[in-house]
C-alpha atoms as a PDB file:
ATOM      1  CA  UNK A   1     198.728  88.058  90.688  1.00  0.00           C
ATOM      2  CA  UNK A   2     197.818  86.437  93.260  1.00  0.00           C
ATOM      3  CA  UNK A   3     198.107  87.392  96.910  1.00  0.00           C
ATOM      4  CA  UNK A   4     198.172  84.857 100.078  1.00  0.00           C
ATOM      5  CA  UNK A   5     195.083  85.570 101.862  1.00  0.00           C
ATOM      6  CA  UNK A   6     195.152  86.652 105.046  1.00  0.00           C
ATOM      7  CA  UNK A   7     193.182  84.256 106.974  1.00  0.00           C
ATOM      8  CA  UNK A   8     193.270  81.143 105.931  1.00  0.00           C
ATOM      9  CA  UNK A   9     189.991  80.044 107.817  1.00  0.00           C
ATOM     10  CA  UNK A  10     188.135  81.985 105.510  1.00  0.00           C
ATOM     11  CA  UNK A  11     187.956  78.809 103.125  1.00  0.00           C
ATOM     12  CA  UNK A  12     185.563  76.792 106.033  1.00  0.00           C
ATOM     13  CA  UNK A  13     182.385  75.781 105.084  1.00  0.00           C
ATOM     14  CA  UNK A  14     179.481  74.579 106.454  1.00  0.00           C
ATOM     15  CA  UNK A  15     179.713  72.256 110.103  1.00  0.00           C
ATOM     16  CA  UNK A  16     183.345  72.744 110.023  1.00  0.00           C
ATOM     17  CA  UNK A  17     183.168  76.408 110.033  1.00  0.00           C
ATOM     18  CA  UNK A  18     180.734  76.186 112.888  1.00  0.00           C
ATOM     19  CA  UNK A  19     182.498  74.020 114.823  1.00  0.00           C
ATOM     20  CA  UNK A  20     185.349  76.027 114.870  1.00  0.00           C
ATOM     21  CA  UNK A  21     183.773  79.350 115.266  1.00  0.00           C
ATOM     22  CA  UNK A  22     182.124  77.602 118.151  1.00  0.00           C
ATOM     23  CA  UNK A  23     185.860  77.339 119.892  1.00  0.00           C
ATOM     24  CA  UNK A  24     186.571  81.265 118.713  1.00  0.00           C
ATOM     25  CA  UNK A  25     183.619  81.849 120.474  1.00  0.00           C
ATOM     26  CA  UNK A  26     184.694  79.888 123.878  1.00  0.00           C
ATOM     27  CA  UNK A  27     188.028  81.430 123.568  1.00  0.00           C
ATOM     28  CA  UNK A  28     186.630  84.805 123.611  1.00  0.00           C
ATOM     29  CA  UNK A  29     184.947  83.852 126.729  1.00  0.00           C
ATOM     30  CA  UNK A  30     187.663  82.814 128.604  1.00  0.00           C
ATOM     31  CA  UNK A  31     189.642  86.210 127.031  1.00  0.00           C
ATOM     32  CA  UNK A  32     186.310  87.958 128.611  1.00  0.00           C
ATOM     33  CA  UNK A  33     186.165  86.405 131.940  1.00  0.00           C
ATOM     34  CA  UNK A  34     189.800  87.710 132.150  1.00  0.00           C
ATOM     35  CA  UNK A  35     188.072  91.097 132.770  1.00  0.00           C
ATOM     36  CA  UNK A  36     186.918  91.998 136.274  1.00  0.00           C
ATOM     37  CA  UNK A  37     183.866  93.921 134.694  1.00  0.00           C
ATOM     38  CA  UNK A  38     182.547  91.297 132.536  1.00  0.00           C
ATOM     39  CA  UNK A  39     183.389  88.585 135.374  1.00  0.00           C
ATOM     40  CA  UNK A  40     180.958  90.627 137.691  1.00  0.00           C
ATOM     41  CA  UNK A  41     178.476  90.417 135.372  1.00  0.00           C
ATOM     42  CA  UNK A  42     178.814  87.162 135.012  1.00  0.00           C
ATOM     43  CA  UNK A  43     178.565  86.444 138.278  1.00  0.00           C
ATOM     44  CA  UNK A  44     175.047  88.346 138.808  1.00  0.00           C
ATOM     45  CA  UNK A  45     173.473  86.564 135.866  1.00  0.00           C
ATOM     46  CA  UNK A  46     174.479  83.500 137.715  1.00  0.00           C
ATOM     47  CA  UNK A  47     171.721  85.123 140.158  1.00  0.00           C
ATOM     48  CA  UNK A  48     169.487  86.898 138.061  1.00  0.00           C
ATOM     49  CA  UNK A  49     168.525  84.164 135.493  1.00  0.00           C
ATOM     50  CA  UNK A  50     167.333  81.815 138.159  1.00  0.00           C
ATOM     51  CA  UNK A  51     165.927  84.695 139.984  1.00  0.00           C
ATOM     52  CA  UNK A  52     164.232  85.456 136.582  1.00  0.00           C
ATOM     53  CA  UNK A  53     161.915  82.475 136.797  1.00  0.00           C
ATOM     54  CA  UNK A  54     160.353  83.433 140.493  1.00  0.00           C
ATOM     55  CA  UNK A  55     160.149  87.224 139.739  1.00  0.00           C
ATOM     56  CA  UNK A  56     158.332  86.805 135.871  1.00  0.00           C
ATOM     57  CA  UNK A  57     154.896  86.296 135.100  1.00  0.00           C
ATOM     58  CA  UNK A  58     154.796  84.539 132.298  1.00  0.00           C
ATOM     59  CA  UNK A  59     157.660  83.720 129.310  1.00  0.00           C
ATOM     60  CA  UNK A  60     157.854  87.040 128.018  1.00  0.00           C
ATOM     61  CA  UNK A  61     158.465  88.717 131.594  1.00  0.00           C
ATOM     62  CA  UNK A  62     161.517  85.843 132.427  1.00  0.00           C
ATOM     63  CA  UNK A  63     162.564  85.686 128.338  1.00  0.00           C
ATOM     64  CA  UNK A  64     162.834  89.769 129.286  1.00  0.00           C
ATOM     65  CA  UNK A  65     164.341  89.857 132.525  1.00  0.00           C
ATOM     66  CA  UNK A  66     166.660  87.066 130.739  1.00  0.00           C
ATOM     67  CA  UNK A  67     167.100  88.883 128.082  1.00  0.00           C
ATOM     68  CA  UNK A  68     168.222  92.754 129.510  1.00  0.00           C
ATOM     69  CA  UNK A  69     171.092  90.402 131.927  1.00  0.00           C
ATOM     70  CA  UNK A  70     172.461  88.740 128.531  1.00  0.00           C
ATOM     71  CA  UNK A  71     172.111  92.214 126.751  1.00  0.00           C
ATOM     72  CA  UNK A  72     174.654  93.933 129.466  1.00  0.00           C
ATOM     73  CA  UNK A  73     177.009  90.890 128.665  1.00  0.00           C
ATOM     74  CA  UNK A  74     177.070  91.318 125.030  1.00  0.00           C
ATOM     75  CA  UNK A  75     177.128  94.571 125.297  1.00  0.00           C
ATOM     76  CA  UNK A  76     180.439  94.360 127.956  1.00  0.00           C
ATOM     77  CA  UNK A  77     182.142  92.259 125.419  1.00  0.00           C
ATOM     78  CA  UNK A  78     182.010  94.475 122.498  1.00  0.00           C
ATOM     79  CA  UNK A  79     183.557  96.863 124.749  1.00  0.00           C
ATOM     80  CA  UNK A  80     186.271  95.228 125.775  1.00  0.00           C
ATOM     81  CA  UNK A  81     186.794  94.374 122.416  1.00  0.00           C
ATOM     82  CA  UNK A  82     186.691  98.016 120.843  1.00  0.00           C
ATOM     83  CA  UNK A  83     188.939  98.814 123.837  1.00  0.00           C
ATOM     84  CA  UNK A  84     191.235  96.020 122.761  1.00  0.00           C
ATOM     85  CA  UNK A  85     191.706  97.130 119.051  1.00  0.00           C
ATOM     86  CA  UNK A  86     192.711 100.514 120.186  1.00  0.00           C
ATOM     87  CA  UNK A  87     195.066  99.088 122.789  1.00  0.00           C
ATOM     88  CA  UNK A  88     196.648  97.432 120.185  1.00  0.00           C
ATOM     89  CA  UNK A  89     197.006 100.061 117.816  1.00  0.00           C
ATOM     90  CA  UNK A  90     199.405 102.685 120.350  1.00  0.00           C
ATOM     91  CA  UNK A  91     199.757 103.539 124.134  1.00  0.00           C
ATOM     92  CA  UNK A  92     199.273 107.373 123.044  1.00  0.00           C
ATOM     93  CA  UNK A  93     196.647 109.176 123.807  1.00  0.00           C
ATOM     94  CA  UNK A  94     194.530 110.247 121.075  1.00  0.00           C
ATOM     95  CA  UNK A  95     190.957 111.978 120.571  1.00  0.00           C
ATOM     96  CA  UNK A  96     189.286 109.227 118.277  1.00  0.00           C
ATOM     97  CA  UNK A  97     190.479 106.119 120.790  1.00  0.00           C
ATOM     98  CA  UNK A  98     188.880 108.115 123.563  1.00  0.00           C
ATOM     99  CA  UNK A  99     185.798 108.834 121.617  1.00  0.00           C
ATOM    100  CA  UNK A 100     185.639 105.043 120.950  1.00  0.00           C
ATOM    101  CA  UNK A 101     186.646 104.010 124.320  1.00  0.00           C
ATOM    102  CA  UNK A 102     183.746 106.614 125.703  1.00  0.00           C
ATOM    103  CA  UNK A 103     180.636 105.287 123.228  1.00  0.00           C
ATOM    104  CA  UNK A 104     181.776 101.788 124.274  1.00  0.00           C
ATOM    105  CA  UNK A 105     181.481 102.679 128.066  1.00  0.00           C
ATOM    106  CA  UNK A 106     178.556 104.876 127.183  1.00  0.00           C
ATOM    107  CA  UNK A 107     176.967 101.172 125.307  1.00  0.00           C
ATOM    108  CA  UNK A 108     177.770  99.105 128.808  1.00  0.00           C
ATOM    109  CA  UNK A 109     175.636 102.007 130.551  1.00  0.00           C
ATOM    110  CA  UNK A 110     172.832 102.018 128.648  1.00  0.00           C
ATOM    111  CA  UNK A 111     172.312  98.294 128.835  1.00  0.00           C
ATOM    112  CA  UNK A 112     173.320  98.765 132.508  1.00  0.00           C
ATOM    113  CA  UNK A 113     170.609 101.254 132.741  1.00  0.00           C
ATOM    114  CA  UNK A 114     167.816  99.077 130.757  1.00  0.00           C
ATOM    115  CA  UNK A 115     168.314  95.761 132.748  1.00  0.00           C
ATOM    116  CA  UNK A 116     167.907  97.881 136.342  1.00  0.00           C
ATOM    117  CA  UNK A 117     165.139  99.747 135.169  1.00  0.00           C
ATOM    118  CA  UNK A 118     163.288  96.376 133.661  1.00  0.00           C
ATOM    119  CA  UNK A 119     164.129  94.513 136.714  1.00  0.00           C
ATOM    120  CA  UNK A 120     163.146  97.198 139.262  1.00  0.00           C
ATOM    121  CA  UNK A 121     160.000  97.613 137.373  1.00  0.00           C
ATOM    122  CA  UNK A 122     159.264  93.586 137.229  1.00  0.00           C
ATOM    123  CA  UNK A 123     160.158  93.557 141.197  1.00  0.00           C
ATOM    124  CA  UNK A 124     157.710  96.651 141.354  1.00  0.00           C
ATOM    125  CA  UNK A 125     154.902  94.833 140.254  1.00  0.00           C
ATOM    126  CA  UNK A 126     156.325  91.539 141.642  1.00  0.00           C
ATOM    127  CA  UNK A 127     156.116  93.190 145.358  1.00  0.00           C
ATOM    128  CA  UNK A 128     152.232  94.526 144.391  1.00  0.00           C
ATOM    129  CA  UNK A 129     151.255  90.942 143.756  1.00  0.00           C
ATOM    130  CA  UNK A 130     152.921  90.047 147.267  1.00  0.00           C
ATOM    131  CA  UNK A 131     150.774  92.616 149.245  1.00  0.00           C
END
């Protein structure tokens, strides 16, 4: 028996699956930016990665400092998007959705958490090397 399959861009192989993927990816960029959280964010790495290169040592300090701004990106994204699946499933309020919706917001604060605390502590010894 067979049964139509439910995405057809399943069958894409090699560049062309790339190449597209590459436009899923933009569009889920744009859908992101549509999102005042993730379009603050945004707009601070636009700070904090130059900012990166006068505050690190080395490449591992800017590649972390970097790094920790990216990480709260990703990290807002796959929020949005757990958010969005539960959206979609029903307005009603239910006890799993908010358990989802809470270890998604409780992911955005714990990257939140580990980018301050890196930069602070890079600034920290950023400020020593000033005095």
């Amino acid at each position: 028996m067979n049964t139509p399959e439910v995405n057809p861009q399943k069958h894409r192989r090699g560049l062309s699956r790339v190449w597209h993927a590459l436009f899923y990816s933009l569009a889920g960029l744009r859908a992101g930016w549509g999102e005042p959280a993730f379009r603050q964010e945004a707009l601070a790495a636009l700070v904090l990665v130059p900012l990166a290169f006068w505050v690190g040592r080395g490449w591992v300090e800017v590649a972390l400092l970097i790094g920790t701004v990216v990480l709260v990106m990703v990290v807002e994204l796959l929020n949005t998007g757990i958010e969005t699946a539960i959206d979609r499933i029903g307005p009603e309020w239910h006890a799993l959705s908010k358990r989802a919706k809470d270890m998604g917001s409780a992911a955005v604060l714990l990257s939140l958490l580990l980018c301050g605390g890196t930069w602070l502590a890079a600034l920290w010894v950023h400020a020593k090397d000033l005095l």
